[in-house]
PDB file of N, CA and C in Angstrom:
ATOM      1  N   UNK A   1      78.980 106.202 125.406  1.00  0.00           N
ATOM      2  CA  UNK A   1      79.353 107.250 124.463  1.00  0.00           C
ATOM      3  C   UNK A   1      79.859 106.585 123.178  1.00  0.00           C
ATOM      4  N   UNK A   2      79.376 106.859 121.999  1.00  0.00           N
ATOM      5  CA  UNK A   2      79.739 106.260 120.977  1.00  0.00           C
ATOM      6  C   UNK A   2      80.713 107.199 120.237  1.00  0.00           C
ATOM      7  N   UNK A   3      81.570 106.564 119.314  1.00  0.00           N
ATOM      8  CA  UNK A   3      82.462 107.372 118.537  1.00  0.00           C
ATOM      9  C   UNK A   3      82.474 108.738 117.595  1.00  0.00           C
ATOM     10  N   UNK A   4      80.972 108.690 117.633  1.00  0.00           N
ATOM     11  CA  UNK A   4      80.961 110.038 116.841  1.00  0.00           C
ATOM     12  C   UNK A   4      80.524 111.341 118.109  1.00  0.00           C
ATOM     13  N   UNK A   5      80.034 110.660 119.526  1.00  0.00           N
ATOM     14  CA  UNK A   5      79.854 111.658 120.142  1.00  0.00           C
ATOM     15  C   UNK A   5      81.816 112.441 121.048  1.00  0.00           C
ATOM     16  N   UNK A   6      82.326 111.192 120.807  1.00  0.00           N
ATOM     17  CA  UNK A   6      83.534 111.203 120.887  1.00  0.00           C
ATOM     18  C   UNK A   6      84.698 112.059 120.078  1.00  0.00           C
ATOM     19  N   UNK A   7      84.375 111.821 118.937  1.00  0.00           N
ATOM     20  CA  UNK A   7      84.798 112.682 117.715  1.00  0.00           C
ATOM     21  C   UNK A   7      84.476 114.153 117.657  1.00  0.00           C
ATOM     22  N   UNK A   8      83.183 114.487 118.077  1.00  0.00           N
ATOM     23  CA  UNK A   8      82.412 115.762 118.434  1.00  0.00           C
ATOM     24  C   UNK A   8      83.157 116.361 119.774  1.00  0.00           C
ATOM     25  N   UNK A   9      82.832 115.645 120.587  1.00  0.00           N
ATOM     26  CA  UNK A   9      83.766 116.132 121.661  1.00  0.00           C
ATOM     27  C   UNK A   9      85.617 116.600 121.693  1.00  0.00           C
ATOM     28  N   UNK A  10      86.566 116.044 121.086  1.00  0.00           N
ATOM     29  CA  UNK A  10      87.874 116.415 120.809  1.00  0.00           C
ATOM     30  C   UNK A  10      87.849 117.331 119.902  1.00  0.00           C
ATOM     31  N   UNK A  11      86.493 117.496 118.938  1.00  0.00           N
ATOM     32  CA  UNK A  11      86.568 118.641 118.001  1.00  0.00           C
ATOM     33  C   UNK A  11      86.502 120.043 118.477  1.00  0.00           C
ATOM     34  N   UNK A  12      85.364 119.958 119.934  1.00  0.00           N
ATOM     35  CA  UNK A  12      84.809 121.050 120.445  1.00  0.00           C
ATOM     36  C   UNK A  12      86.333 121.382 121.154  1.00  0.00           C
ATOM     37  N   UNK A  13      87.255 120.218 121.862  1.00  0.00           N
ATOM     38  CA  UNK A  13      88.272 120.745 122.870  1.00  0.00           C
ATOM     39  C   UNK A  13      89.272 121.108 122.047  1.00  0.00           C
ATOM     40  N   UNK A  14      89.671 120.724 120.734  1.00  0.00           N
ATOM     41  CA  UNK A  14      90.471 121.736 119.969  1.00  0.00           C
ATOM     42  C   UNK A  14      89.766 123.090 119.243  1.00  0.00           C
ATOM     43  N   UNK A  15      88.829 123.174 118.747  1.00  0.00           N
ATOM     44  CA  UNK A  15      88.301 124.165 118.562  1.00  0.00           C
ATOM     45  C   UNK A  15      88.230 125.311 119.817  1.00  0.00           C
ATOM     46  N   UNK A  16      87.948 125.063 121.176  1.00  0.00           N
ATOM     47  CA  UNK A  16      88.245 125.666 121.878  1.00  0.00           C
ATOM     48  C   UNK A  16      89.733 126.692 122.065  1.00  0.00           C
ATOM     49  N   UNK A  17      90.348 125.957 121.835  1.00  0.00           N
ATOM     50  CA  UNK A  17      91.485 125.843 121.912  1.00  0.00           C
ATOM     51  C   UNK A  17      91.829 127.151 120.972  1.00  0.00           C
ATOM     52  N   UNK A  18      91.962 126.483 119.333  1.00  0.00           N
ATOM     53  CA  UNK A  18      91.924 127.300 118.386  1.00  0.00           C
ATOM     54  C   UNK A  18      91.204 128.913 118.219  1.00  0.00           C
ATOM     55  N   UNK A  19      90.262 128.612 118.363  1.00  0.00           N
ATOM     56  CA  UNK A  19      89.437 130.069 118.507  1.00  0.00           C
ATOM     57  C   UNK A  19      89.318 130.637 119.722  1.00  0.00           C
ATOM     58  N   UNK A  20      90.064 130.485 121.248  1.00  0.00           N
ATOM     59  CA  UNK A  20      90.526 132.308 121.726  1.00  0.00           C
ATOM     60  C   UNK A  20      92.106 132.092 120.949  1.00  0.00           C
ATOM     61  N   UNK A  21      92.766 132.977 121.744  1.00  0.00           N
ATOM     62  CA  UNK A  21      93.779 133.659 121.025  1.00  0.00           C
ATOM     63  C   UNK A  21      94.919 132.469 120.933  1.00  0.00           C
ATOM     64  N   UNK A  22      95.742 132.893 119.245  1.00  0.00           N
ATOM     65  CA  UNK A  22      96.551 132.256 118.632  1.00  0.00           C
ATOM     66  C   UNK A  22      98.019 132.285 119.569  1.00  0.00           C
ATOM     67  N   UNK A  23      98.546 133.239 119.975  1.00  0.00           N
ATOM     68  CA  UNK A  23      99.568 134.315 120.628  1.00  0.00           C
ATOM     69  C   UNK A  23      99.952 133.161 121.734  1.00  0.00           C
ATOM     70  N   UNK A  24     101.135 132.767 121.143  1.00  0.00           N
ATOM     71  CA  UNK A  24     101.978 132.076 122.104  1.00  0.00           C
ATOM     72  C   UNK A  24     102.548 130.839 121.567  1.00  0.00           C
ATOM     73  N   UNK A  25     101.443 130.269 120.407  1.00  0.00           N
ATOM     74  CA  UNK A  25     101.738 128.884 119.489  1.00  0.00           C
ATOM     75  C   UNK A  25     102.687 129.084 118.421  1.00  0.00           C
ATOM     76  N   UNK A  26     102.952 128.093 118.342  1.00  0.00           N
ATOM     77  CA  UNK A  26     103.901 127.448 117.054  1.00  0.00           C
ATOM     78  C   UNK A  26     103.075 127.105 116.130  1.00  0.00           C
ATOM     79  N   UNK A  27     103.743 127.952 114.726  1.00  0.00           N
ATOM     80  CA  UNK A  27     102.796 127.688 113.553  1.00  0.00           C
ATOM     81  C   UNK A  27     104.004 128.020 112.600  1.00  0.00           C
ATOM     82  N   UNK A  28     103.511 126.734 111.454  1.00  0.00           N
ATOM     83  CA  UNK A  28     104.188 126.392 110.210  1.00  0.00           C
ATOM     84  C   UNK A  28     102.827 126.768 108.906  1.00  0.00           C
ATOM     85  N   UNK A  29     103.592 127.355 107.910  1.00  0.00           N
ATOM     86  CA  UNK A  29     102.736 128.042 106.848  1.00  0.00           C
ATOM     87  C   UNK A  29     102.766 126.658 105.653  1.00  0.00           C
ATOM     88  N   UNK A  30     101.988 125.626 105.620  1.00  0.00           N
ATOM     89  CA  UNK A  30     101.892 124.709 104.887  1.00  0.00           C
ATOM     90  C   UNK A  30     101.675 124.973 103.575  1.00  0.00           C
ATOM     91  N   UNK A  31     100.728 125.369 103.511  1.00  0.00           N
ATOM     92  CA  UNK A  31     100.230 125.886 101.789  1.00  0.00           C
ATOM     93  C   UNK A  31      99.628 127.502 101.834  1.00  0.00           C
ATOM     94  N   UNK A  32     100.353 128.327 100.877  1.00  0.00           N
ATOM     95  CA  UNK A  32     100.081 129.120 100.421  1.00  0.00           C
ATOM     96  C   UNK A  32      99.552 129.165  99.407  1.00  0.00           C
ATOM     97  N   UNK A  33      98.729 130.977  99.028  1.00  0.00           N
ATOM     98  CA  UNK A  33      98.721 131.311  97.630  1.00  0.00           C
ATOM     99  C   UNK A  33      99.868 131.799  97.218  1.00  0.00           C
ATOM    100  N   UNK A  34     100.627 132.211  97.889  1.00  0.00           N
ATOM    101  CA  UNK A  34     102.177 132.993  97.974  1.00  0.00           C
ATOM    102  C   UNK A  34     103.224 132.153  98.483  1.00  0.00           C
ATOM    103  N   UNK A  35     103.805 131.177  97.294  1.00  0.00           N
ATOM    104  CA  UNK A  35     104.508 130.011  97.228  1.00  0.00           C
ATOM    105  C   UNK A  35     105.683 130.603  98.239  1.00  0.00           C
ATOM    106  N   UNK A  36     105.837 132.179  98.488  1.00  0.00           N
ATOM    107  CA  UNK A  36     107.019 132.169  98.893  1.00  0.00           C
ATOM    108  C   UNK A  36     107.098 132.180 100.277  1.00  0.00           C
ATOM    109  N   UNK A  37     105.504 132.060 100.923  1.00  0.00           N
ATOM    110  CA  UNK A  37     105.674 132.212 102.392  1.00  0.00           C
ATOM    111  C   UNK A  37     105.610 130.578 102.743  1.00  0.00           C
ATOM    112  N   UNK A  38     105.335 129.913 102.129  1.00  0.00           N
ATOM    113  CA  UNK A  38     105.446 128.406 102.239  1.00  0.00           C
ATOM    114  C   UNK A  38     106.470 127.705 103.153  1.00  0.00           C
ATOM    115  N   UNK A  39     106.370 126.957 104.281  1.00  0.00           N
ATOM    116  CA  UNK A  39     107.757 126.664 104.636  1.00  0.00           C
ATOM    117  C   UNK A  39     107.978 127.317 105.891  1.00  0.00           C
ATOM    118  N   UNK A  40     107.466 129.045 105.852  1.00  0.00           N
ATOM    119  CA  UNK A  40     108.127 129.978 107.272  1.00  0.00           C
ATOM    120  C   UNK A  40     106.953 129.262 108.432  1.00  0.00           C
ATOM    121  N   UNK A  41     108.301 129.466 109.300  1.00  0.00           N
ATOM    122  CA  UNK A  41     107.519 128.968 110.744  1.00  0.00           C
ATOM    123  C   UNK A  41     108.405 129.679 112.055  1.00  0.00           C
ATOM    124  N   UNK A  42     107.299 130.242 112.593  1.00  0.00           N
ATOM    125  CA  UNK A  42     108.020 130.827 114.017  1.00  0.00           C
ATOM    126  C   UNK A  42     106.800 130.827 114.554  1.00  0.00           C
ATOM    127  N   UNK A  43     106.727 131.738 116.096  1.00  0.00           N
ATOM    128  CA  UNK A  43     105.809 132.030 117.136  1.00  0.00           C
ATOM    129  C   UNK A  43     105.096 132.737 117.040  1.00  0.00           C
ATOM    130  N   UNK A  44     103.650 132.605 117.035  1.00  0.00           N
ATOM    131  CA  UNK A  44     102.564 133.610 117.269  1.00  0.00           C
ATOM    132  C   UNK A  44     102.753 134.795 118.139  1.00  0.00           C
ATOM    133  N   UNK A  45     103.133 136.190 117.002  1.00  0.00           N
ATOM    134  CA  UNK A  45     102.995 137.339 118.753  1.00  0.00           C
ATOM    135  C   UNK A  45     102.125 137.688 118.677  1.00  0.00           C
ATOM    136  N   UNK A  46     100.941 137.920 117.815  1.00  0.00           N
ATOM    137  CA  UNK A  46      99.800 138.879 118.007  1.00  0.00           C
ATOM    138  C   UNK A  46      98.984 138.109 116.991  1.00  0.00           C
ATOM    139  N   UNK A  47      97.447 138.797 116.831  1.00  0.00           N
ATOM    140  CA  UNK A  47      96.892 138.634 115.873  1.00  0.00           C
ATOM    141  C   UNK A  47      95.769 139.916 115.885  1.00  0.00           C
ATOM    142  N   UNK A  48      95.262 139.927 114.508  1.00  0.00           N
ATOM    143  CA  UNK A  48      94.223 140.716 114.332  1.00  0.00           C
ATOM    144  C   UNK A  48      93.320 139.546 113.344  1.00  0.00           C
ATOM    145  N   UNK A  49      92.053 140.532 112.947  1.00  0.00           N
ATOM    146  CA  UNK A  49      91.260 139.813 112.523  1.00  0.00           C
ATOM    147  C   UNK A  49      91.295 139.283 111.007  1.00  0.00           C
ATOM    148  N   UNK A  50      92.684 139.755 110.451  1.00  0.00           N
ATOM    149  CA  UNK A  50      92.689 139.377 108.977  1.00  0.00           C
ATOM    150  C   UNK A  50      94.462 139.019 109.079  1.00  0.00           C
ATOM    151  N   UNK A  51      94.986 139.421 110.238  1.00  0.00           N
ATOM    152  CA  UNK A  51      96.602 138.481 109.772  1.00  0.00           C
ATOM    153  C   UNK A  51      97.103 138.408 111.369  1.00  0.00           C
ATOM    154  N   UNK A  52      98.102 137.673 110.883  1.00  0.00           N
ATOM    155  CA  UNK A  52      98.848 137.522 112.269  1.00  0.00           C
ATOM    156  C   UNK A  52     100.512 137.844 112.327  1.00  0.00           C
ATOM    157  N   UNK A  53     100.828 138.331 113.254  1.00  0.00           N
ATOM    158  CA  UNK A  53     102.087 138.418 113.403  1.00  0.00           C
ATOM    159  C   UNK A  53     103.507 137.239 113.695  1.00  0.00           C
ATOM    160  N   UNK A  54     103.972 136.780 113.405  1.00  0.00           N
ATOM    161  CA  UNK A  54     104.662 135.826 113.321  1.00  0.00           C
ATOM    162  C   UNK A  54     106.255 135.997 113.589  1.00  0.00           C
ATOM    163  N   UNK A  55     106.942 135.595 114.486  1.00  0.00           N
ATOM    164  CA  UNK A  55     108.630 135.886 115.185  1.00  0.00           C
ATOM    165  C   UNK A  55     109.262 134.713 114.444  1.00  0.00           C
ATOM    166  N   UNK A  56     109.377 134.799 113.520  1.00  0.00           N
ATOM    167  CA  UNK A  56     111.168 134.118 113.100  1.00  0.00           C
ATOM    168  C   UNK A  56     111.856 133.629 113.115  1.00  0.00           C
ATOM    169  N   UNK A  57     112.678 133.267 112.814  1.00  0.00           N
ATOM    170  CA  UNK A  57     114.514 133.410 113.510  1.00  0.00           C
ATOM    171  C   UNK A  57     114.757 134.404 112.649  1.00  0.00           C
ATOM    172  N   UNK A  58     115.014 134.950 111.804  1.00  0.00           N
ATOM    173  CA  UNK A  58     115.171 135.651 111.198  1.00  0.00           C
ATOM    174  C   UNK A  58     114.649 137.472 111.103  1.00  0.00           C
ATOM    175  N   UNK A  59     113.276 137.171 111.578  1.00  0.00           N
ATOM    176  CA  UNK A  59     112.589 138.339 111.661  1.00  0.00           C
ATOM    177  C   UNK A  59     111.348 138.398 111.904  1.00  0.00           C
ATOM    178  N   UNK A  60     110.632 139.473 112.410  1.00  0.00           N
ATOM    179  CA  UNK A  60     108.797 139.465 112.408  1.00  0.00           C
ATOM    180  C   UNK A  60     108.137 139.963 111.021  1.00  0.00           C
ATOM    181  N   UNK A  61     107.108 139.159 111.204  1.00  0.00           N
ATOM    182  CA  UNK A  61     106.466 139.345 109.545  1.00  0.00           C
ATOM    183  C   UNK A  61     105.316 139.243 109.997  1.00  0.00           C
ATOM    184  N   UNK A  62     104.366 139.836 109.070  1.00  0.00           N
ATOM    185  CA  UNK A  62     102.779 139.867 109.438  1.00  0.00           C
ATOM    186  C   UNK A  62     102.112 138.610 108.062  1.00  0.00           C
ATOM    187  N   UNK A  63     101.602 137.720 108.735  1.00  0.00           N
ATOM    188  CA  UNK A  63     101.300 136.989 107.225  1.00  0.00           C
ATOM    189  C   UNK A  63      99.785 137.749 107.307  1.00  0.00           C
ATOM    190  N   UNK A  64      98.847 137.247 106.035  1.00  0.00           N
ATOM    191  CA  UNK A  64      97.265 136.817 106.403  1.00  0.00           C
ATOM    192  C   UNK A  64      97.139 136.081 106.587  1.00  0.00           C
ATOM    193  N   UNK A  65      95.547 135.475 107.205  1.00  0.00           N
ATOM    194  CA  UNK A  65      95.102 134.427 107.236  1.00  0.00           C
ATOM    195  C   UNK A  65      94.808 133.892 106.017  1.00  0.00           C
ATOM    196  N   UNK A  66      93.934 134.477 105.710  1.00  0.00           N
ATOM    197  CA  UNK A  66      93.026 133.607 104.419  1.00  0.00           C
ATOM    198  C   UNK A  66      93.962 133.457 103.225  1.00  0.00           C
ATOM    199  N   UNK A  67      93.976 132.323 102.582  1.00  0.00           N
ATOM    200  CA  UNK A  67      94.384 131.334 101.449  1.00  0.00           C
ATOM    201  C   UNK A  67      95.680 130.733 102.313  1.00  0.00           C
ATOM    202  N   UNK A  68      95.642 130.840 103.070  1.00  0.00           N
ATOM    203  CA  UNK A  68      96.865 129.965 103.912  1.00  0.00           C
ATOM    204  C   UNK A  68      96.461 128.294 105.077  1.00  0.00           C
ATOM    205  N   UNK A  69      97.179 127.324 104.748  1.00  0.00           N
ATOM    206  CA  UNK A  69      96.614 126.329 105.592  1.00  0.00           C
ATOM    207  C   UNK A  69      98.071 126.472 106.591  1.00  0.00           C
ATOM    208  N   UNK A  70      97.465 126.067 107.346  1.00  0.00           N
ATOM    209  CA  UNK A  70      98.415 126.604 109.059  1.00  0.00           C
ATOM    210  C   UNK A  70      98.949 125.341 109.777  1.00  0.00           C
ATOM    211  N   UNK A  71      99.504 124.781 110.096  1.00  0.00           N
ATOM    212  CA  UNK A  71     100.143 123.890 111.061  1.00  0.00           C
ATOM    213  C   UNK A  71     100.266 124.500 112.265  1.00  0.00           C
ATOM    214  N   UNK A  72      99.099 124.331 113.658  1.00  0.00           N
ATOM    215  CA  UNK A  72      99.240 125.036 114.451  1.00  0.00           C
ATOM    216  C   UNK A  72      99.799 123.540 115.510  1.00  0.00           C
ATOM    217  N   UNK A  73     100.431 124.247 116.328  1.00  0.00           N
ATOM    218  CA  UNK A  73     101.293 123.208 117.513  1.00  0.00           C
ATOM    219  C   UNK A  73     100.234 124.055 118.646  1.00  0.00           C
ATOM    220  N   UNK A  74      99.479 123.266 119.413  1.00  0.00           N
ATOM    221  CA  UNK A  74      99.206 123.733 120.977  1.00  0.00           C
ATOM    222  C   UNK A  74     100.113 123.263 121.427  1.00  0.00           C
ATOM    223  N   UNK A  75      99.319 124.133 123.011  1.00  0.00           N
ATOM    224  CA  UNK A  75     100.860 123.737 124.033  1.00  0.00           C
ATOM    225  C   UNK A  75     101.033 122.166 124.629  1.00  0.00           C
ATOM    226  N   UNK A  76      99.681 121.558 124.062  1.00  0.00           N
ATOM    227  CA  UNK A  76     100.164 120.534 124.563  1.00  0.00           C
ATOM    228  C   UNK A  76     101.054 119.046 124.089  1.00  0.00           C
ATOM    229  N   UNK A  77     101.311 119.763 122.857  1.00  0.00           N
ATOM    230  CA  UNK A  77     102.459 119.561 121.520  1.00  0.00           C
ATOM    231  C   UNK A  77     101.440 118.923 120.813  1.00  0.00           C
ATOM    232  N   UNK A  78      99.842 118.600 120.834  1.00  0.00           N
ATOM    233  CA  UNK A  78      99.433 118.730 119.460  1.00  0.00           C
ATOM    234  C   UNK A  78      99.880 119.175 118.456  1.00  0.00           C
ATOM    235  N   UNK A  79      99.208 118.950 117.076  1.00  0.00           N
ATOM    236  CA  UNK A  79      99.525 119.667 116.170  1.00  0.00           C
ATOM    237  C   UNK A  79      98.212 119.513 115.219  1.00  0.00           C
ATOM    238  N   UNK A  80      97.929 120.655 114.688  1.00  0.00           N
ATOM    239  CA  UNK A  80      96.370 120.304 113.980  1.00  0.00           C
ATOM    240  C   UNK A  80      96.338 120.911 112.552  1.00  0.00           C
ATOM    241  N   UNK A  81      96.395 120.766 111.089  1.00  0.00           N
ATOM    242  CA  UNK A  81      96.157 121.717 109.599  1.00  0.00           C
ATOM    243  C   UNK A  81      94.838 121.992 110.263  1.00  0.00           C
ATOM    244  N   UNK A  82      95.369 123.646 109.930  1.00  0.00           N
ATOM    245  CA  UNK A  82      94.331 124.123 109.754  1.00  0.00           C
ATOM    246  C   UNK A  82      94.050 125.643 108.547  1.00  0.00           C
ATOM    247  N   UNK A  83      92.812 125.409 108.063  1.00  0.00           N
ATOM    248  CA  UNK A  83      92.652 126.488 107.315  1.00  0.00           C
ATOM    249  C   UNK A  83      92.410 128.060 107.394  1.00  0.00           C
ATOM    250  N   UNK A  84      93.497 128.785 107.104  1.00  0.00           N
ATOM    251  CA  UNK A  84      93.015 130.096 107.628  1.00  0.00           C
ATOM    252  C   UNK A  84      92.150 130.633 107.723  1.00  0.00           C
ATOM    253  N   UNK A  85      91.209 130.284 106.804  1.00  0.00           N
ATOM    254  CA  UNK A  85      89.852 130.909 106.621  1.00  0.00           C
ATOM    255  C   UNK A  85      88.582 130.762 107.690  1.00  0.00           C
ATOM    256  N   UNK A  86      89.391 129.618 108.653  1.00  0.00           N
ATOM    257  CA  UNK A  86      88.454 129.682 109.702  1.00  0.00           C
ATOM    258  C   UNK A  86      88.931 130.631 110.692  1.00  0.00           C
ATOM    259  N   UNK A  87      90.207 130.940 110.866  1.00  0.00           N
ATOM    260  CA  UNK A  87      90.552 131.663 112.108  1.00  0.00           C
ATOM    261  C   UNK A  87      90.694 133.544 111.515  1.00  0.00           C
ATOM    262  N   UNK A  88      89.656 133.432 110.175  1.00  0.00           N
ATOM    263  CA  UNK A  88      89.497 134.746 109.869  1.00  0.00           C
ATOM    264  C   UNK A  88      88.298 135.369 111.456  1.00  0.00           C
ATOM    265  N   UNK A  89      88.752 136.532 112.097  1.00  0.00           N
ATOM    266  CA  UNK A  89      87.983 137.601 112.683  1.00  0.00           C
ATOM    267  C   UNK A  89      89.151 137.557 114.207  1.00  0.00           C
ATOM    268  N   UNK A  90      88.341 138.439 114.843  1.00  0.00           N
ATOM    269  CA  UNK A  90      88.988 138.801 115.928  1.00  0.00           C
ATOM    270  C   UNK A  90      88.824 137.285 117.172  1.00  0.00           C
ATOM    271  N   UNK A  91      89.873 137.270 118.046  1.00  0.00           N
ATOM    272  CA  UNK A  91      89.444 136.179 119.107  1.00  0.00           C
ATOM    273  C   UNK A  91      88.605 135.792 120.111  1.00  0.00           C
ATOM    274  N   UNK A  92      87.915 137.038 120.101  1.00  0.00           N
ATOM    275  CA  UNK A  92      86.508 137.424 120.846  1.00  0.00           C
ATOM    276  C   UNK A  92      85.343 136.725 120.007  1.00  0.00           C
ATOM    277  N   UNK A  93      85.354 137.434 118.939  1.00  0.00           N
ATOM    278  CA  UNK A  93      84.195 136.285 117.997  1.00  0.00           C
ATOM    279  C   UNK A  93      84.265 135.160 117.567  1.00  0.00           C
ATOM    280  N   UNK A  94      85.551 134.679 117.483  1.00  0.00           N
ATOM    281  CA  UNK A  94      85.894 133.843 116.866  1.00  0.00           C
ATOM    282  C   UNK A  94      85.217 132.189 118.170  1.00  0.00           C
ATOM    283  N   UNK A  95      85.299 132.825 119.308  1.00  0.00           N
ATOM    284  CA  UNK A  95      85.050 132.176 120.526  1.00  0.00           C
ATOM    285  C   UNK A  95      83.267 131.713 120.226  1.00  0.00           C
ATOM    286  N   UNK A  96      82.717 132.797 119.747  1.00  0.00           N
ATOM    287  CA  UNK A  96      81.528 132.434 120.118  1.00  0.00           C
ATOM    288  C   UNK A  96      81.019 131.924 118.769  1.00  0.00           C
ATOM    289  N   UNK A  97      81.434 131.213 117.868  1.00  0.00           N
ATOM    290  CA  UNK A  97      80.865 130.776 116.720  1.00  0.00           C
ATOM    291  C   UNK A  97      81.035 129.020 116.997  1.00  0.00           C
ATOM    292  N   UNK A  98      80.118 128.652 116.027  1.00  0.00           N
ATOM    293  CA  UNK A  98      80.177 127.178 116.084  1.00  0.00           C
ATOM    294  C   UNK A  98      80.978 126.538 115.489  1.00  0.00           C
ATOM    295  N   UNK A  99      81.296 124.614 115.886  1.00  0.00           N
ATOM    296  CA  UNK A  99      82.300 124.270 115.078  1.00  0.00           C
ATOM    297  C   UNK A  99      82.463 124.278 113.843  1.00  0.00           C
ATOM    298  N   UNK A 100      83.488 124.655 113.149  1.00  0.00           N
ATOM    299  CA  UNK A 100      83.817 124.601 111.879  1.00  0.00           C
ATOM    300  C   UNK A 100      83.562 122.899 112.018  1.00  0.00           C
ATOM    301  N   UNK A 101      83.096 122.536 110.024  1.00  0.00           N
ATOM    302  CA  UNK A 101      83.234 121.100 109.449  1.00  0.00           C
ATOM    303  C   UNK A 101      84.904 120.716 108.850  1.00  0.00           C
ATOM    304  N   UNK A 102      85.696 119.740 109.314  1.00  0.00           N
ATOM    305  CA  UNK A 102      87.127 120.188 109.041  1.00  0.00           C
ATOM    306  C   UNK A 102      87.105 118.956 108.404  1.00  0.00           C
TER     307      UNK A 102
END
């Protein structure tokens, strides 16, 4: 197995990962278009296909996805940037699409 089939492969097992459901991870809002959500980070409670719900310490807030890059933590304390614009749609479709180029 050479390194790029290698590279392909950890892409597919985080992508897996990433595209079913968000709901349960740790996520930090790296870059915004909305300098002011920059910074917030709490727990995934829900998602829909254009935002997600997000727990706090402070409070629940619904961000969007798109123009936002994401710091998602799996459970297996990974941590991966990622761009919202890929985890735009529901977690059902989102499953059956191919890898994003990251």
């Amino acid at each position: 197995m050479n390194l790029k089939t290698r590279k392909k492969d950890r892409l597919s097992e985080v992508w897996s990962k990433l595209a079913a459901t968000l709901c349960g991870l740790k996520l930090i809002i790296k870059e915004s278009s909305s300098k002011e959500l920059e910074g917030i980070k709490g727990l995934v409670l829900e998602e829909t296909a254009q935002m997600i719900k997000l727990k706090t310490e402070e409070k629940t807030i619904w961000i969007p996805k798109k123009n936002q890059f994401f710091e998602i933590e799996l459970k297996n304390g990974l941590k991966y940037l990622v761009d919202g614009k890929i985890l735009l749609g529901k977690p059902e479709a989102r499953i059956k699409r191919k890898i994003p180029n990251w």
